[in-house]
PDB file of N, CA and C in Angstrom:
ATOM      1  N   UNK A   1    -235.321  51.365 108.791  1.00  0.00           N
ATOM      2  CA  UNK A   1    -234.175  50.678 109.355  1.00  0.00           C
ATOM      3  C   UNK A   1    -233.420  51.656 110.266  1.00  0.00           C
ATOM      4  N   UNK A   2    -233.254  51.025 111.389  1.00  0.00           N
ATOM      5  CA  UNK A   2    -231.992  52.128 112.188  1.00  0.00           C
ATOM      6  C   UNK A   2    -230.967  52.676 112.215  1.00  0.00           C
ATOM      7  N   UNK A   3    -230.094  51.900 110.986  1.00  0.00           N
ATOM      8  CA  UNK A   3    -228.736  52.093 110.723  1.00  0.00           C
ATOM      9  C   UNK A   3    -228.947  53.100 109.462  1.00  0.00           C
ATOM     10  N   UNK A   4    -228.342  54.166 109.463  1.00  0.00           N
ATOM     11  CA  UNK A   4    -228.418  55.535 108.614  1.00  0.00           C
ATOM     12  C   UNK A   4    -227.154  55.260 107.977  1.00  0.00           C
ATOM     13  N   UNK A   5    -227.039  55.137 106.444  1.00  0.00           N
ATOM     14  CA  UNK A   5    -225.843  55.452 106.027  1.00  0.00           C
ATOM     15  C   UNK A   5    -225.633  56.847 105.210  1.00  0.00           C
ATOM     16  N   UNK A   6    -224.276  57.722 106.169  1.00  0.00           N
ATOM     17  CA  UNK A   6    -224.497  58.933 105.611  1.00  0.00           C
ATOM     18  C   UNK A   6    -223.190  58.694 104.507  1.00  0.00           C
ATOM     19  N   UNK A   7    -223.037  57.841 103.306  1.00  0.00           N
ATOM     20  CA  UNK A   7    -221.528  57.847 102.695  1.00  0.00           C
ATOM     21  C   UNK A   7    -221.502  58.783 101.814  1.00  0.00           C
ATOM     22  N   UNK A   8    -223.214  59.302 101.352  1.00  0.00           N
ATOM     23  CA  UNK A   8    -222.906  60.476 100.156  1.00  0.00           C
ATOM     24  C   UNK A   8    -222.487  62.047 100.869  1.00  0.00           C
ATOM     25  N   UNK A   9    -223.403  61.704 102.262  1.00  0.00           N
ATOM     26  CA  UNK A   9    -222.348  63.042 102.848  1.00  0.00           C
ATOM     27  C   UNK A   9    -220.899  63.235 103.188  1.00  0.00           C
ATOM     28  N   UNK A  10    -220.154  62.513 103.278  1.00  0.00           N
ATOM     29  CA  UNK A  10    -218.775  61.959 103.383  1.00  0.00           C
ATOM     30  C   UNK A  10    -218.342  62.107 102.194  1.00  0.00           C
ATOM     31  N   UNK A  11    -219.258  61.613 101.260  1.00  0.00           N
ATOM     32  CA  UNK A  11    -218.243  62.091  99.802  1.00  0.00           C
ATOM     33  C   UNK A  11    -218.465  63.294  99.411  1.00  0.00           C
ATOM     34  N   UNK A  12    -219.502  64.340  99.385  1.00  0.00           N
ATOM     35  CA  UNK A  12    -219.891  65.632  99.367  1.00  0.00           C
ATOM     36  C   UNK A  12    -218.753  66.251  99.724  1.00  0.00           C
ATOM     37  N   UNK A  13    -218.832  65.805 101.333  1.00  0.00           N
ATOM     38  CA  UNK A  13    -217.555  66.620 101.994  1.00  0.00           C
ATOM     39  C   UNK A  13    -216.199  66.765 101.543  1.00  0.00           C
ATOM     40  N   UNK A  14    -215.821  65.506 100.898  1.00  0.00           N
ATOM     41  CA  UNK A  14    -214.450  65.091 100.453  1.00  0.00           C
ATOM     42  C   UNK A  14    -214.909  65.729  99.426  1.00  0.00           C
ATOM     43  N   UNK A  15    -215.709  66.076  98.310  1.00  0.00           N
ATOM     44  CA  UNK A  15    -216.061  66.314  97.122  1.00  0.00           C
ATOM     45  C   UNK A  15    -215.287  65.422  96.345  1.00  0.00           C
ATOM     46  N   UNK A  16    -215.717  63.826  96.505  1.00  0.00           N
ATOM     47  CA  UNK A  16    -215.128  62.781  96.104  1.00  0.00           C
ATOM     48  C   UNK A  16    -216.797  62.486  94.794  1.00  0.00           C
ATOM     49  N   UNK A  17    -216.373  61.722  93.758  1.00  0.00           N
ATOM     50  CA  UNK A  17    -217.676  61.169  93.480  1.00  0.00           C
ATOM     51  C   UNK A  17    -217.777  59.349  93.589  1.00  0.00           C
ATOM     52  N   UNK A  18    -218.950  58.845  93.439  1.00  0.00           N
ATOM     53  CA  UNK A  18    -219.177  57.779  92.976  1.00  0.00           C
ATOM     54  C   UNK A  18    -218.065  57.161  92.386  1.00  0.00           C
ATOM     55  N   UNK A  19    -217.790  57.380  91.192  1.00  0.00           N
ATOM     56  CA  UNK A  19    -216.789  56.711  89.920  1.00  0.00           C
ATOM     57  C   UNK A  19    -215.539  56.641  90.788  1.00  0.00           C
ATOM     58  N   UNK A  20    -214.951  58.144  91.546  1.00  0.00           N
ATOM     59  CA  UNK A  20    -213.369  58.110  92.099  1.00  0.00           C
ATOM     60  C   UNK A  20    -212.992  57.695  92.995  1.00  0.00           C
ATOM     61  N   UNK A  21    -214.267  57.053  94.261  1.00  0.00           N
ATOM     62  CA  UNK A  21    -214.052  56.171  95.517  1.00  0.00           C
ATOM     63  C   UNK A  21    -214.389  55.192  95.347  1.00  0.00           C
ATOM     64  N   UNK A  22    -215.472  54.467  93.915  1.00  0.00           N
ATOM     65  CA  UNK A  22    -215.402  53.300  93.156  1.00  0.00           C
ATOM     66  C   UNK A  22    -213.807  52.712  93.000  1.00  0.00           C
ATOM     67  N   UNK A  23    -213.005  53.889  92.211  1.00  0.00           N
ATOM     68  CA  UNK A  23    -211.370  52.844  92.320  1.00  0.00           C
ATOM     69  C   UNK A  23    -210.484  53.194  93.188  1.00  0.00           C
ATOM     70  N   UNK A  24    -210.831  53.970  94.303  1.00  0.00           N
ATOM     71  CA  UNK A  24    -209.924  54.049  95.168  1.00  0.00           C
ATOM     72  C   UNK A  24    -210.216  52.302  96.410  1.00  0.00           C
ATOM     73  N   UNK A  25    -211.472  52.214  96.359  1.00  0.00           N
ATOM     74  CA  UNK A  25    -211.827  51.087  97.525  1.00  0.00           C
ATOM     75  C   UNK A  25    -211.722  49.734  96.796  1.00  0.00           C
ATOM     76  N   UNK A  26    -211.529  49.687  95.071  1.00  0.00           N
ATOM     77  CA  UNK A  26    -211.343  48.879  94.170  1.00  0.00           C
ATOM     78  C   UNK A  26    -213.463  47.917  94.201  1.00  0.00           C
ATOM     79  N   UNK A  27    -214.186  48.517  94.660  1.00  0.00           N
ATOM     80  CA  UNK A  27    -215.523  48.222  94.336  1.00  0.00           C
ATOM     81  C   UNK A  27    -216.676  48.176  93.257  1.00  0.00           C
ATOM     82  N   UNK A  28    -217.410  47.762  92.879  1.00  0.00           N
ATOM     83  CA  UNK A  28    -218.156  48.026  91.511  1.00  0.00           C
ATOM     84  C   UNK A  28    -219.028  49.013  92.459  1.00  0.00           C
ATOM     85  N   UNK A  29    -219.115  49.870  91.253  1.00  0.00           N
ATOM     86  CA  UNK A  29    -220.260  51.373  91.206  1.00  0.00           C
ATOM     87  C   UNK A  29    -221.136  50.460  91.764  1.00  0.00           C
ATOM     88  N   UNK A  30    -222.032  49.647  91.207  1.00  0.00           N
ATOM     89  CA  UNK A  30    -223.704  48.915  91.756  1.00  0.00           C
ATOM     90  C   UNK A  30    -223.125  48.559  93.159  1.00  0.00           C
ATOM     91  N   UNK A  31    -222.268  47.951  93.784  1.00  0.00           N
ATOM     92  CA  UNK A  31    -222.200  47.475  94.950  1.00  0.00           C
ATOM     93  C   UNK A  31    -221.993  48.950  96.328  1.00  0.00           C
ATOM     94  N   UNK A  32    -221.636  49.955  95.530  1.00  0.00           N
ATOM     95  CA  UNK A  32    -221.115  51.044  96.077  1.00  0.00           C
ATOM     96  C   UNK A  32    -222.372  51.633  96.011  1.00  0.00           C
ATOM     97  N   UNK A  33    -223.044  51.834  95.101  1.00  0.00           N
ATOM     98  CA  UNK A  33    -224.202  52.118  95.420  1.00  0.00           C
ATOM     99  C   UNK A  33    -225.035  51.869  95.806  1.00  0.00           C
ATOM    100  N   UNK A  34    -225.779  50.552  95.831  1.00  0.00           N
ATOM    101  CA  UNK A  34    -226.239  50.163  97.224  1.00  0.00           C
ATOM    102  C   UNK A  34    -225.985  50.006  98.514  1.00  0.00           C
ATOM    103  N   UNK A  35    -224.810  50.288  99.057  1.00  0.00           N
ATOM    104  CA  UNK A  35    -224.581  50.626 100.180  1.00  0.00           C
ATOM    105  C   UNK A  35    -224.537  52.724 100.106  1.00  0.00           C
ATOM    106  N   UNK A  36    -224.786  53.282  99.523  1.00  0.00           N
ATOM    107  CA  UNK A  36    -224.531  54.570  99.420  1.00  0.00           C
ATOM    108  C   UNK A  36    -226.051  54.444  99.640  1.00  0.00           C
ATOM    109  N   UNK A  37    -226.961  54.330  99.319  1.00  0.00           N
ATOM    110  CA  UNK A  37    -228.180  54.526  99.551  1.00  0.00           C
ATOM    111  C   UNK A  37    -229.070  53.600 100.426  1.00  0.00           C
ATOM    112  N   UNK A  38    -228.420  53.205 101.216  1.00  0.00           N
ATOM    113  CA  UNK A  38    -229.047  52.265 102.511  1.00  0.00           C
ATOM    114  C   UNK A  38    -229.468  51.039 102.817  1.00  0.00           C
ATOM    115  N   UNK A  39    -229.460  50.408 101.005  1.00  0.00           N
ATOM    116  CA  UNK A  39    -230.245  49.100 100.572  1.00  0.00           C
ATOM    117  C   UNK A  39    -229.203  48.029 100.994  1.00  0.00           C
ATOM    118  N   UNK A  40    -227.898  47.880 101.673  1.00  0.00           N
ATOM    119  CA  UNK A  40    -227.176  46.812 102.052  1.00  0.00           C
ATOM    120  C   UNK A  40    -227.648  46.416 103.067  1.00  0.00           C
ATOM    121  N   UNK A  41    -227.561  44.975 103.306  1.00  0.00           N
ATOM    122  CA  UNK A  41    -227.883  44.101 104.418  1.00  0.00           C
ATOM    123  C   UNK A  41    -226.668  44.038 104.819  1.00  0.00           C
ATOM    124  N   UNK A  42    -225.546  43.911 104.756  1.00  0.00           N
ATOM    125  CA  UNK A  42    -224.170  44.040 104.835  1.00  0.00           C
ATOM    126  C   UNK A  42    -223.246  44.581 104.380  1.00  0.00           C
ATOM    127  N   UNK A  43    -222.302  45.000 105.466  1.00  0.00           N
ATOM    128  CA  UNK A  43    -221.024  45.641 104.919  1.00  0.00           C
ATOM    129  C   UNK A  43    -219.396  44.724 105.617  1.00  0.00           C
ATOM    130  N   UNK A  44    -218.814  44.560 104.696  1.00  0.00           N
ATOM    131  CA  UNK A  44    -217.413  43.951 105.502  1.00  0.00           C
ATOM    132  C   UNK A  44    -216.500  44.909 105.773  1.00  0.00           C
ATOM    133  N   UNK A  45    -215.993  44.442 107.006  1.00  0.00           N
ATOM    134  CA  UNK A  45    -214.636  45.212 107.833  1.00  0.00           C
ATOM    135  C   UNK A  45    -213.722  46.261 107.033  1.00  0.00           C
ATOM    136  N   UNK A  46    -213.648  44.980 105.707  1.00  0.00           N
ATOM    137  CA  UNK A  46    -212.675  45.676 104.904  1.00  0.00           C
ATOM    138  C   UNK A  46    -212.995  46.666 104.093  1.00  0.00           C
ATOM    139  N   UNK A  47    -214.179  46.471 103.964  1.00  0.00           N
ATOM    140  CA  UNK A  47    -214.822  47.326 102.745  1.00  0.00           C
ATOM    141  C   UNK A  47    -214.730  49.010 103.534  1.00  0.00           C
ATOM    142  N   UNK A  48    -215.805  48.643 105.037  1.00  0.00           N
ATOM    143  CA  UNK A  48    -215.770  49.449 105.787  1.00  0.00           C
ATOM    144  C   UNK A  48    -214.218  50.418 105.893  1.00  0.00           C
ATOM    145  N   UNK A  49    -213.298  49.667 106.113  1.00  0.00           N
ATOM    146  CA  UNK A  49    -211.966  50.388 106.427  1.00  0.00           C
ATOM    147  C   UNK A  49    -211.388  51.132 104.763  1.00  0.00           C
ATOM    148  N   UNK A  50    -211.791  50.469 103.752  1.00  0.00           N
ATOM    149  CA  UNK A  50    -210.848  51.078 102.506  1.00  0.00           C
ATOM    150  C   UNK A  50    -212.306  52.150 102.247  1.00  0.00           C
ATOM    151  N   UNK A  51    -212.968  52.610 102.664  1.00  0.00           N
ATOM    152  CA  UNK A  51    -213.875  53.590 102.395  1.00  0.00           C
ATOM    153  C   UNK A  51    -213.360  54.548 103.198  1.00  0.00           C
ATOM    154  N   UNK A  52    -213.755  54.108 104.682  1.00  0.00           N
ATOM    155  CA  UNK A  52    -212.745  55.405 105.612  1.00  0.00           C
ATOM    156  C   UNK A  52    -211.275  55.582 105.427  1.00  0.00           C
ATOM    157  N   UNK A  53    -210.870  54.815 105.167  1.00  0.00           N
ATOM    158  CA  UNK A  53    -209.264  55.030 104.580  1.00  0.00           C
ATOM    159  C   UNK A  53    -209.153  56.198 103.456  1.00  0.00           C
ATOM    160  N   UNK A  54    -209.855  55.788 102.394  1.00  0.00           N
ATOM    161  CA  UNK A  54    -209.962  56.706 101.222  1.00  0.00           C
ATOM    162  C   UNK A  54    -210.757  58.044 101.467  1.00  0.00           C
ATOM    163  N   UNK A  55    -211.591  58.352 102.172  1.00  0.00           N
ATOM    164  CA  UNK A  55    -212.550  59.357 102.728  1.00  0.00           C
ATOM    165  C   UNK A  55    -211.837  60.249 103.629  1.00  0.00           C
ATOM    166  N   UNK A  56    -210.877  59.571 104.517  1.00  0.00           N
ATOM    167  CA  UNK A  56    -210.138  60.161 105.794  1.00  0.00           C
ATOM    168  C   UNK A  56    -211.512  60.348 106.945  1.00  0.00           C
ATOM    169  N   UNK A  57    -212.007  59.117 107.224  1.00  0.00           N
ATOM    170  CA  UNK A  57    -213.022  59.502 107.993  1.00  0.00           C
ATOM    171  C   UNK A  57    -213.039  58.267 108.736  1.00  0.00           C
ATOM    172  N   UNK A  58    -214.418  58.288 110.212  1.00  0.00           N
ATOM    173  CA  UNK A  58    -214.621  57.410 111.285  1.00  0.00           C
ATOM    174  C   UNK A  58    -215.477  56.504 110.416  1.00  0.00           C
ATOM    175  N   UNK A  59    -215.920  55.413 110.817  1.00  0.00           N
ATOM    176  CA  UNK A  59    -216.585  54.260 110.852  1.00  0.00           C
ATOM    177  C   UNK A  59    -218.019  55.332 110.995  1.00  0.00           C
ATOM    178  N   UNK A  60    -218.076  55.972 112.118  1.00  0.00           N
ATOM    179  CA  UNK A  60    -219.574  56.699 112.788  1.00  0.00           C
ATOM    180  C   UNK A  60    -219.625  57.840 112.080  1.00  0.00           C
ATOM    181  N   UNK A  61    -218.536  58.263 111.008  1.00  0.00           N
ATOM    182  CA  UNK A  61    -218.774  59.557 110.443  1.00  0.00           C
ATOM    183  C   UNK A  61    -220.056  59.115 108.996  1.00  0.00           C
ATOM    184  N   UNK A  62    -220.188  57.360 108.655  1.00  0.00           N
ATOM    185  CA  UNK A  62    -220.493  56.927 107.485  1.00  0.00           C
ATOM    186  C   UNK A  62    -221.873  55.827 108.222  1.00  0.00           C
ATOM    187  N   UNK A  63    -221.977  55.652 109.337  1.00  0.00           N
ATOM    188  CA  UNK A  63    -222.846  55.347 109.876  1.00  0.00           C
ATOM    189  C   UNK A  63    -223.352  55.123 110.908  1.00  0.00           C
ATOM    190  N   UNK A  64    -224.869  55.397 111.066  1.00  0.00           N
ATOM    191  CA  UNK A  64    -225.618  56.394 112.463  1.00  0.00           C
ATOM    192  C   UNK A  64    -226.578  55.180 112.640  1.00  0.00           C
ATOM    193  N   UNK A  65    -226.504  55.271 114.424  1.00  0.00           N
ATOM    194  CA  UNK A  65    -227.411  53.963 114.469  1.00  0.00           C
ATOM    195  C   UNK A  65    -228.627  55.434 114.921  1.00  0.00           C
ATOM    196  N   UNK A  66    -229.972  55.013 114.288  1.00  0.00           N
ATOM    197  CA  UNK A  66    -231.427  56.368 114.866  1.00  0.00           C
ATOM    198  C   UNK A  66    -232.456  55.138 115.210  1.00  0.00           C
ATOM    199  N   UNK A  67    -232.425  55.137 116.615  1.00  0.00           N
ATOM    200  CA  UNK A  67    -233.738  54.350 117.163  1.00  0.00           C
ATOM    201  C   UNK A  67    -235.306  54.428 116.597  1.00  0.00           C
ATOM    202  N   UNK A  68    -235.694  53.212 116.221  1.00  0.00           N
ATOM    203  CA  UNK A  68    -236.940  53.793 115.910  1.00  0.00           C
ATOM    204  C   UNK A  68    -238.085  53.824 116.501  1.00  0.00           C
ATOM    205  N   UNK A  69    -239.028  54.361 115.883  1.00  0.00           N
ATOM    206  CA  UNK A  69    -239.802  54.969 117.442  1.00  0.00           C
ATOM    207  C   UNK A  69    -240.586  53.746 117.469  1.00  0.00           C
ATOM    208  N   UNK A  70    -241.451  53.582 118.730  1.00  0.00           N
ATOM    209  CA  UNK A  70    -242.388  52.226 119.142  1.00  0.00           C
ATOM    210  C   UNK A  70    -243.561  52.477 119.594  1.00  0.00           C
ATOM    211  N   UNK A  71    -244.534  52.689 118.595  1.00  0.00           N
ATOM    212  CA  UNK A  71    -245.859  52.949 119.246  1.00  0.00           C
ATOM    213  C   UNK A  71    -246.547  51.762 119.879  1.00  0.00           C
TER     214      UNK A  71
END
């Protein structure tokens, strides 16, 4: 898929974990974690914004569009 989600590097950085941006964005761990590891088909605005809100970070700091190649 093209869309890279980097949110565990964002939380690394923050040295935030799982469990403490679980109740800061008010999300369940399973839903947080599938978007932490790339498996979402979707993300909402809001979700998007109370993650960078809580992170102190860009929209593009949590996800990378990487072309893929076309043989």
């Amino acid at each position: 898929m093209p869309i890279i989600v980097n949110l565990d590097v964002m939380m690394a950085k923050r040295k935030m974990s799982l469990n403490e941006l679980s109740e800061k964005v008010e999300l369940t761990l399973s839903n947080l974690s599938i978007l932490k590891t790339g498996k979402a088909k979707a993300v909402r605005f809001s979700t998007l914004e109370a993650i960078c809100k809580a992170l102190n970070c860009q929209p593009a700091d949590i996800l990378e569009y990487v072309e893929e190649n076309q043989n």
